[in-house]
C-alpha atoms as a PDB file:
ATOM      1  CA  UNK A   1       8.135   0.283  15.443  1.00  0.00           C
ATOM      2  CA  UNK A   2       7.160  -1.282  11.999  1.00  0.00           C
ATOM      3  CA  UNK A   3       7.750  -5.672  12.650  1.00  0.00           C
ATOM      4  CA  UNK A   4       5.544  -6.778   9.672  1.00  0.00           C
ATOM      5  CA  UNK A   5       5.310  -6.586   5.972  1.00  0.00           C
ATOM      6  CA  UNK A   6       1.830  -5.529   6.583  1.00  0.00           C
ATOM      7  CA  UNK A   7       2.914  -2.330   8.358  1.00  0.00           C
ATOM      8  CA  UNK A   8       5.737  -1.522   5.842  1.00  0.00           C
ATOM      9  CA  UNK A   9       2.527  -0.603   3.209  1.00  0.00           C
ATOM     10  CA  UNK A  10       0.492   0.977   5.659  1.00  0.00           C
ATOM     11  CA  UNK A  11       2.839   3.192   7.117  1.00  0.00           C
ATOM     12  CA  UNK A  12       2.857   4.372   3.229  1.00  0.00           C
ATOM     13  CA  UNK A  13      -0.578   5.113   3.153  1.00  0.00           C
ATOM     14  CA  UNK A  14      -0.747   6.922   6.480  1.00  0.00           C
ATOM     15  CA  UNK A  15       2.116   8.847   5.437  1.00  0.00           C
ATOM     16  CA  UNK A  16       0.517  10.058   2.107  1.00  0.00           C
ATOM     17  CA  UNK A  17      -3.205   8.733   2.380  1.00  0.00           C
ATOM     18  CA  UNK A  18      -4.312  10.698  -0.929  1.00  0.00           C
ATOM     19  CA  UNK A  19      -3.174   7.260  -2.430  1.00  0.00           C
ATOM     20  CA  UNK A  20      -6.131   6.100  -2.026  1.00  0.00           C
ATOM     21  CA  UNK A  21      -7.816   9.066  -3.647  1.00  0.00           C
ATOM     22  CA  UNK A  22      -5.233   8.426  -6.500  1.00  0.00           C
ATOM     23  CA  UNK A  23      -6.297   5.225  -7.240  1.00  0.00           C
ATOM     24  CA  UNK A  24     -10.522   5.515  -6.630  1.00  0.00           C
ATOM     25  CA  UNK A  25     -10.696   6.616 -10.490  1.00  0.00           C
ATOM     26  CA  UNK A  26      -8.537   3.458 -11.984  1.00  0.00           C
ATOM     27  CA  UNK A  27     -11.104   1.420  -9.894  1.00  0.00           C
ATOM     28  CA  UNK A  28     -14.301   3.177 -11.662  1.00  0.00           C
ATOM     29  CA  UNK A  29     -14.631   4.676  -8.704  1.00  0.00           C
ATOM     30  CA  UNK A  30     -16.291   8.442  -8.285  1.00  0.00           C
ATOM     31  CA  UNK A  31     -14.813  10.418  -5.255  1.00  0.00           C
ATOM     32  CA  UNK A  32     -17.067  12.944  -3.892  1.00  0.00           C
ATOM     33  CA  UNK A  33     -15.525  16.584  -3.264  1.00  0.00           C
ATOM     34  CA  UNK A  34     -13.799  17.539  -0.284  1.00  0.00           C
ATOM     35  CA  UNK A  35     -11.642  19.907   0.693  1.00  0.00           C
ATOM     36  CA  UNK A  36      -9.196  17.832   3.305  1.00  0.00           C
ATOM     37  CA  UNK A  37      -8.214  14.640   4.556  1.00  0.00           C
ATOM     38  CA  UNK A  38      -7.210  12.810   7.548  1.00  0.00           C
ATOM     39  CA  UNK A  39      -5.950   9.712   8.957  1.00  0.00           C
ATOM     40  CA  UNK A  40      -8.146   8.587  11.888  1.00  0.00           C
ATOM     41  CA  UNK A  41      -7.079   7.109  14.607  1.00  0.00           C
ATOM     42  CA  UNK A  42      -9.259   4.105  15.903  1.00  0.00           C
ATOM     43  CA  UNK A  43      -8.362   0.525  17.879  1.00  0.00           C
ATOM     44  CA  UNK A  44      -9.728  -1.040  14.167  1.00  0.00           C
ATOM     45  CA  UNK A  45      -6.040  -0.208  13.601  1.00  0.00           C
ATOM     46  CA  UNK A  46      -4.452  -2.313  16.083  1.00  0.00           C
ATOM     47  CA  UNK A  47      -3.632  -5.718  14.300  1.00  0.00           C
ATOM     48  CA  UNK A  48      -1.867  -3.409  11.591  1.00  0.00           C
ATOM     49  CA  UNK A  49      -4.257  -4.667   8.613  1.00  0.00           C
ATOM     50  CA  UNK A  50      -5.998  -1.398   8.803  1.00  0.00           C
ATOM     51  CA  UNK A  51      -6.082   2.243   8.506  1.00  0.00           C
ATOM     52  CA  UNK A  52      -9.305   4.596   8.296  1.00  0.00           C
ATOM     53  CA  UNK A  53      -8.889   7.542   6.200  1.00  0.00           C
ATOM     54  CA  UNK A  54     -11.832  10.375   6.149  1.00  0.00           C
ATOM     55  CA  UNK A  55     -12.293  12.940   3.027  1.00  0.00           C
ATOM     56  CA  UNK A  56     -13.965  16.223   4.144  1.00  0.00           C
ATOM     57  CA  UNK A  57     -15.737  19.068   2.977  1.00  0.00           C
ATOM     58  CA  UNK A  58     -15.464  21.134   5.233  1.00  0.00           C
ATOM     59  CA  UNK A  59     -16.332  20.006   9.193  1.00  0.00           C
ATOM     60  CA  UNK A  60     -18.576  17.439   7.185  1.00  0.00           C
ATOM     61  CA  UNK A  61     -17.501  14.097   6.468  1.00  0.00           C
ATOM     62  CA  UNK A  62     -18.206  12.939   2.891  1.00  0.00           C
ATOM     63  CA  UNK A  63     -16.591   9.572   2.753  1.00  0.00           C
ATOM     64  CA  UNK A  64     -14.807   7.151   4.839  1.00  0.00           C
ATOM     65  CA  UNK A  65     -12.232   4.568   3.793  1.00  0.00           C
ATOM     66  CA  UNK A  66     -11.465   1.324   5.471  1.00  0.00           C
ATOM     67  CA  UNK A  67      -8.011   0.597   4.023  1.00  0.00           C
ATOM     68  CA  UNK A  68      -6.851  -3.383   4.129  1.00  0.00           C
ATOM     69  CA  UNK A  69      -3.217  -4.599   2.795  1.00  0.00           C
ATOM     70  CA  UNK A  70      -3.373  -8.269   1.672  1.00  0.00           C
ATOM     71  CA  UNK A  71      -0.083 -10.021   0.529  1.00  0.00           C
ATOM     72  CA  UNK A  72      -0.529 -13.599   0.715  1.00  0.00           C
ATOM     73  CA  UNK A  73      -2.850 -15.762  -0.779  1.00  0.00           C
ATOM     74  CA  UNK A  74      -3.952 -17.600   2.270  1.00  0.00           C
ATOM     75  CA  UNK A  75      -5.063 -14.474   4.576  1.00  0.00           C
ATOM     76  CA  UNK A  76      -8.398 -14.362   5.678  1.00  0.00           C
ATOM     77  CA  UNK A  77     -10.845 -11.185   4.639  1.00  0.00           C
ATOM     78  CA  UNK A  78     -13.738 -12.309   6.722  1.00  0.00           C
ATOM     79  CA  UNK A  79     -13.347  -9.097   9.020  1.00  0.00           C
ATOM     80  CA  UNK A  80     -14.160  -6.729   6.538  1.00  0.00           C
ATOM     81  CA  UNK A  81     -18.059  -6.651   6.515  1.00  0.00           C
ATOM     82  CA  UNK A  82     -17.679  -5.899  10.644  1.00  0.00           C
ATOM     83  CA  UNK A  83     -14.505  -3.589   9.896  1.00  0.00           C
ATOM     84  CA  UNK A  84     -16.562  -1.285   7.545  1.00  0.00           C
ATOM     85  CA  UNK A  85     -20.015  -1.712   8.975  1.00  0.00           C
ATOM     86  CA  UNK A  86     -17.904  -0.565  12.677  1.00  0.00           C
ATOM     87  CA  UNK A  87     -16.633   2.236  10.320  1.00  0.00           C
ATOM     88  CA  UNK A  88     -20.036   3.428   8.981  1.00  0.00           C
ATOM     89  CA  UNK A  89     -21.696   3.156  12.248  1.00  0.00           C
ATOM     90  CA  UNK A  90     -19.186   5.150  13.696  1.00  0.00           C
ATOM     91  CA  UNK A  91     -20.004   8.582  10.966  1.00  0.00           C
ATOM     92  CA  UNK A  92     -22.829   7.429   9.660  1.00  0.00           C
ATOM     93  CA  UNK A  93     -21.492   8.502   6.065  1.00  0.00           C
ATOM     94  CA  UNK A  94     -20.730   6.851   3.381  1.00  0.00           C
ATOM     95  CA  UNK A  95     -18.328   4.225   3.817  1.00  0.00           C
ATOM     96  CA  UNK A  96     -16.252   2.416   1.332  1.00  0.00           C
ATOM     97  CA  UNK A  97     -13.803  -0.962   1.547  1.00  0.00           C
ATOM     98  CA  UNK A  98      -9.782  -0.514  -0.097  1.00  0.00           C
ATOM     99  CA  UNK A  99      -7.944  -3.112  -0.332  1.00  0.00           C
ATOM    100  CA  UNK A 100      -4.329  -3.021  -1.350  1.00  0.00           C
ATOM    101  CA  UNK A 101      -2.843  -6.027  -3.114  1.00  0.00           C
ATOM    102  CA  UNK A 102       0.036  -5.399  -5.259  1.00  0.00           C
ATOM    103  CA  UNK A 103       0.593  -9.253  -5.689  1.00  0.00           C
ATOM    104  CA  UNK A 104      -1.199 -11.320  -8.193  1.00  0.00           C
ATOM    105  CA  UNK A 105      -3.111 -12.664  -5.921  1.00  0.00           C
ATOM    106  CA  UNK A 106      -5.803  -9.655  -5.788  1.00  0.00           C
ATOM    107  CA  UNK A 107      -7.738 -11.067  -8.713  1.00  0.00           C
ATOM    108  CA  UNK A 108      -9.794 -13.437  -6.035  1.00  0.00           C
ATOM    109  CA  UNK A 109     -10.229 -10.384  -3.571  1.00  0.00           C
ATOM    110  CA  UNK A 110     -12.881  -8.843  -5.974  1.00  0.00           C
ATOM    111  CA  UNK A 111     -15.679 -11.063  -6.005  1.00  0.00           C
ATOM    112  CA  UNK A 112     -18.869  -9.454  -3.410  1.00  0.00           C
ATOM    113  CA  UNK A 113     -18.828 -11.018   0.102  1.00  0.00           C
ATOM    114  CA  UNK A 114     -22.523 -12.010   0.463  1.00  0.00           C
ATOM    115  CA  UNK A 115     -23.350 -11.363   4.010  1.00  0.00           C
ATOM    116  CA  UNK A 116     -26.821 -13.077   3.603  1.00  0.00           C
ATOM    117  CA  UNK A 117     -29.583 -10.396   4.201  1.00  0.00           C
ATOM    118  CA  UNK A 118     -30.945  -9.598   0.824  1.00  0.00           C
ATOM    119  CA  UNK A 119     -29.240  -6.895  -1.466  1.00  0.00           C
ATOM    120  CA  UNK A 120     -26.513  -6.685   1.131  1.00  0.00           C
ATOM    121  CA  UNK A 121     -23.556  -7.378  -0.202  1.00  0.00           C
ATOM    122  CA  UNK A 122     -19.663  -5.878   0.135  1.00  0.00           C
ATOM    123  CA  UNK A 123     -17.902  -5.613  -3.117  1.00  0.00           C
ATOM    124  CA  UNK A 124     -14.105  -4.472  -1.970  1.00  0.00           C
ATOM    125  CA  UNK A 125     -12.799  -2.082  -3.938  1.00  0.00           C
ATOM    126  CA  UNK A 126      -9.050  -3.525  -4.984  1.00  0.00           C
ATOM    127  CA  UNK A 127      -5.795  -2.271  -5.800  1.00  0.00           C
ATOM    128  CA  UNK A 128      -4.175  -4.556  -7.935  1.00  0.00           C
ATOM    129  CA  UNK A 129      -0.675  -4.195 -10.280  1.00  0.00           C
ATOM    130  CA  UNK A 130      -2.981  -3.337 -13.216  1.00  0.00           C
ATOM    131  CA  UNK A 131      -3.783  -0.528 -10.790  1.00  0.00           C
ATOM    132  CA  UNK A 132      -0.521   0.835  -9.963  1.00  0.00           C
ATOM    133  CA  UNK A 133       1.458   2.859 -11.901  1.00  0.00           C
ATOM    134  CA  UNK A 134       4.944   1.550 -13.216  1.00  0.00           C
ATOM    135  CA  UNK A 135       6.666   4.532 -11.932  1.00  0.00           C
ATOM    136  CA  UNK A 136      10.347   5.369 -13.375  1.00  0.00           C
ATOM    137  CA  UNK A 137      10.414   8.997 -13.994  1.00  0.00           C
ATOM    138  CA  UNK A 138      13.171  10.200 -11.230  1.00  0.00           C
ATOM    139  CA  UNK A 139      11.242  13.300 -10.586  1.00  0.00           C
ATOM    140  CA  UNK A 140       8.079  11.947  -9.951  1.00  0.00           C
ATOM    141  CA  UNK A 141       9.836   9.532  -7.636  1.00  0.00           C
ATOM    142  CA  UNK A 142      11.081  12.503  -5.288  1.00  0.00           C
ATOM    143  CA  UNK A 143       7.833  14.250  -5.518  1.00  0.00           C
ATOM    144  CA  UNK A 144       5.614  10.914  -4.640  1.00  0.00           C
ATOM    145  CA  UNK A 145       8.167   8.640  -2.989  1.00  0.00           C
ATOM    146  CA  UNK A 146       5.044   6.530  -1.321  1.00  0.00           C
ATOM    147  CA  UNK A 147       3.439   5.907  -4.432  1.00  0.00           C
ATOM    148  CA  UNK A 148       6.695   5.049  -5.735  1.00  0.00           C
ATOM    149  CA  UNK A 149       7.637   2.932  -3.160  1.00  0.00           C
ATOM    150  CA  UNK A 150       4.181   1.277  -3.790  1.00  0.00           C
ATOM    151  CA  UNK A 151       4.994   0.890  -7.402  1.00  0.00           C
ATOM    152  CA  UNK A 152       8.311  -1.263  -6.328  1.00  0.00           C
ATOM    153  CA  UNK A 153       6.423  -3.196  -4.215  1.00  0.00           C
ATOM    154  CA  UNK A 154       4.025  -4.380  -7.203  1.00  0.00           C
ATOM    155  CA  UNK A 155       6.269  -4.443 -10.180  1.00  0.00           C
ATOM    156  CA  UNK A 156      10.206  -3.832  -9.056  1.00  0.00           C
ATOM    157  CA  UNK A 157      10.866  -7.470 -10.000  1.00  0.00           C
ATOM    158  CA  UNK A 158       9.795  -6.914 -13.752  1.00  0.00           C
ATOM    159  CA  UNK A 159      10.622  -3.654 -13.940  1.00  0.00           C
ATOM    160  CA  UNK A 160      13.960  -2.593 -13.443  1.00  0.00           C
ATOM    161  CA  UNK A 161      13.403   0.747 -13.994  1.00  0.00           C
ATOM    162  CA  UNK A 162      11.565   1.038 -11.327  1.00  0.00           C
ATOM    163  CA  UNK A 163      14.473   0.372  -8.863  1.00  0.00           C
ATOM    164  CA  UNK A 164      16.338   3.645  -9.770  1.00  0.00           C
ATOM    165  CA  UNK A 165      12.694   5.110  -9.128  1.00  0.00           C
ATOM    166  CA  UNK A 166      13.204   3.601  -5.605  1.00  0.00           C
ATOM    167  CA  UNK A 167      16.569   4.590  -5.230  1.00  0.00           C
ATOM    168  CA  UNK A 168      15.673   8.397  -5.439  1.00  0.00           C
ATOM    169  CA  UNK A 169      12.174   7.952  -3.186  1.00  0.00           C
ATOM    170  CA  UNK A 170      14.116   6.367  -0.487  1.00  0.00           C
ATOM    171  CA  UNK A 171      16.180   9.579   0.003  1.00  0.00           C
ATOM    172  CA  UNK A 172      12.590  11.217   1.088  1.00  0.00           C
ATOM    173  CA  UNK A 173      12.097   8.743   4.142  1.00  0.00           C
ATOM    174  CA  UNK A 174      13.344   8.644   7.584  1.00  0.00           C
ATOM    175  CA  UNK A 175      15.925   5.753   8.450  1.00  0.00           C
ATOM    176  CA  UNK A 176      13.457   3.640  10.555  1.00  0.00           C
ATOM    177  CA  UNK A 177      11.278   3.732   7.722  1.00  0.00           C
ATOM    178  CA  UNK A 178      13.784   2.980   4.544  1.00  0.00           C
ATOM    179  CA  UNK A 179      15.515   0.066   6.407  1.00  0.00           C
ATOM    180  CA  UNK A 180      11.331  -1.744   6.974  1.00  0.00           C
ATOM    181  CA  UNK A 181      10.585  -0.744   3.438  1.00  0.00           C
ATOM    182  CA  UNK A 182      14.358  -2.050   1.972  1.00  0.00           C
ATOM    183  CA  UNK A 183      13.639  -5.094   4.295  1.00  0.00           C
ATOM    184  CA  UNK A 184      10.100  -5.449   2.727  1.00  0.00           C
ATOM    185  CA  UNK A 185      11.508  -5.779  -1.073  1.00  0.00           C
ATOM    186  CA  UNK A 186      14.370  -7.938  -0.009  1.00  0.00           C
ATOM    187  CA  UNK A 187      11.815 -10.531   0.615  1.00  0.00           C
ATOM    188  CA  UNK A 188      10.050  -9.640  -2.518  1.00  0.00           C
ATOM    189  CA  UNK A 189      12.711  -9.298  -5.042  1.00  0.00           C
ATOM    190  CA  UNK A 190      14.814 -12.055  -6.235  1.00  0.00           C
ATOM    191  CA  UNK A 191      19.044 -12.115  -6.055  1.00  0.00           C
ATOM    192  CA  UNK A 192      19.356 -10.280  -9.313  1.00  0.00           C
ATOM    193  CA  UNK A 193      16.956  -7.099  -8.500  1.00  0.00           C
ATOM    194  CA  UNK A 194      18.082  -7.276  -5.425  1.00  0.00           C
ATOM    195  CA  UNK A 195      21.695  -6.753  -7.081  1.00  0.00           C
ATOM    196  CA  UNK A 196      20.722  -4.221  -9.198  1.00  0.00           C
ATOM    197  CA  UNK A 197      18.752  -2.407  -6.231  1.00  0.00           C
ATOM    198  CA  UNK A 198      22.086  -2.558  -4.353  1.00  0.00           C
ATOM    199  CA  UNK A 199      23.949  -0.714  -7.215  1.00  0.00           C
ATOM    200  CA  UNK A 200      20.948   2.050  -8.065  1.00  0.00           C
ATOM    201  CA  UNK A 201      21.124   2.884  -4.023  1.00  0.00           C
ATOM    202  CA  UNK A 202      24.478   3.203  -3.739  1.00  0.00           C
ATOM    203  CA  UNK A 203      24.940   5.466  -6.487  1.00  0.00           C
ATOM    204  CA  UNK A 204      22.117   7.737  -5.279  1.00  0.00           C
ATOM    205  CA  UNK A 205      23.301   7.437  -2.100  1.00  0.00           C
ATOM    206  CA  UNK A 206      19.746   6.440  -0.660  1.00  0.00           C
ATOM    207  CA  UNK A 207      21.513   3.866   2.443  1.00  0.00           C
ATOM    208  CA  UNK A 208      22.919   1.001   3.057  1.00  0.00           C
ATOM    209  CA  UNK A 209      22.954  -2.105   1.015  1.00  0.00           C
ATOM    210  CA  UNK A 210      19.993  -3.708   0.826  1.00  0.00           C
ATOM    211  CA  UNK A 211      21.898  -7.438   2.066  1.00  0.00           C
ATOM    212  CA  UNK A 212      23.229  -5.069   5.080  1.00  0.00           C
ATOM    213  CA  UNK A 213      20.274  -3.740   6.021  1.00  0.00           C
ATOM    214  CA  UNK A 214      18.651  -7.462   6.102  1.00  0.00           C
ATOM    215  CA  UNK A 215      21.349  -8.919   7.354  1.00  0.00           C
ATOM    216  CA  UNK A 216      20.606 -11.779   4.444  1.00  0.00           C
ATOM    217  CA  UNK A 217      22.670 -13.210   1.925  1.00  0.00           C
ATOM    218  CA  UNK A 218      20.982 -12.114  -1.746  1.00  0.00           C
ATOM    219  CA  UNK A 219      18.499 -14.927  -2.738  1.00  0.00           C
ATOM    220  CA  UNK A 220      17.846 -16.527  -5.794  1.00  0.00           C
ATOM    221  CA  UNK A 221      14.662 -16.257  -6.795  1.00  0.00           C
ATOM    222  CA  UNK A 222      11.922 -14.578  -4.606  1.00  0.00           C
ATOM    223  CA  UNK A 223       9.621 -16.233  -1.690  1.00  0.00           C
ATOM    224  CA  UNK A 224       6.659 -17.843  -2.557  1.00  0.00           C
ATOM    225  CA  UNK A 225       3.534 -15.962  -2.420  1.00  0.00           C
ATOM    226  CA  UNK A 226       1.511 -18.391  -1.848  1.00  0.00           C
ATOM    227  CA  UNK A 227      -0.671 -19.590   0.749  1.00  0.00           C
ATOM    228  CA  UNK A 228       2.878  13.942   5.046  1.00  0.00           C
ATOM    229  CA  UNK A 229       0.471  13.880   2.325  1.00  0.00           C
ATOM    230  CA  UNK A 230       1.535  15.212  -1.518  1.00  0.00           C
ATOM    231  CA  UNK A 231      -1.904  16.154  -3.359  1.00  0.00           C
END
């Protein structure tokens, strides 16, 4: 059962984890070749932070991904040298840090954690806005409703476009699912989106209101932020 914003986003990922591969060349990033690509399953997920994705060629494992989510400013990130190091040790392949953080706030994710030993260092590799698309083509948004959905997350507030996009990608999820992701936004959005959410939902038929599904009354402005797979 999804219980945290945290899981909302990685639930997305595990669903359709060629996100990350998406996104590797707006960070500068070079993906090696492979031919498949799998969710692992490992305890490293059990606080919900994390997800381990592997790209293949083959039987042969070319890279490994430690995905992170980060949505609030005052969350920690001092697990991810052991986190990735666990993860390399594990394949002994290369091994790579992604962290989603589709909230202003992943500007001071970037920096390199220096872990002390010379020339080893862990520069994160980080999903930012600037990094996800504004989606708001309708098609797209049935063909890639995760992305989509990831899009809303990081600019539904200033985009209103993008909440018709979310409208249609909601159809392509399971109830459990659409009512943690609608819950997600609700605390995201302020009482206007949310409004004009309601409206694009209802007339796509996606569920039910986004204040029903919350149980909330629509708020004014948005909480502080302070302190499967589609190839």
């Amino acid at each position: 059962m999804i219980q945290s914003e945290h899981e909302v986003l990685i639930e997305l990922i595990r669903r359709s984890p060629s996100l990350a591969t998406r996104l590797f060349a707006e960070l500068g990033f070079d993906t090696p070749k492979y031919t498949s690509i799998r969710v692992e399953t490992t305890d490293i997920a059990a606080d919900h932070h994390h997800l381990v994705i592997l790209l293949l060629d083959g039987d042969t494992i070319v890279l490994a991904v430690v995905v992170e989510v980060r949505l609030h400013e005052h969350e920690e990130f001092r697990d991810w040298v052991p986190c990735a190091a666990d993860v390399w040790a594990r394949h002994r392949r290369p091994t790579v840090l992604l962290v989603f953080a589709p909230r202003p706030t992943a500007q001071r994710l970037r920096p390199p954690l220096l872990v002390g030993h010379p020339g080893l260092t862990l520069s994160p590799l980080v999903v930012g806005p600037e990094t996800i698309p504004v989606i708001t083509d309708l098609q797209t948004a049935r063909e890639l409703p995760e992305l989509t959905l990831l899009s809303g997350t990081a600019h539904g507030e200033h985009h209103h476009d993008v909440l018709q996009a979310i409208a249609h990608a909601l159809k392509a999820l399971e109830w459990p699912m659409r009512a943690a992701y609608v819950e997600h936004l609700a605390r995201r959005l302020s009482g206007p989106s949310i409004s004009k959410l309601d409206a694009f939902m209802t007339t796509v038929g996606s569920g039910r209101s986004i204040v029903a599904a919350t149980g909330d009354e629509v708020k004014e402005e948005p909480e502080s932020h302070q302190g499967v797979d589609r190839p």
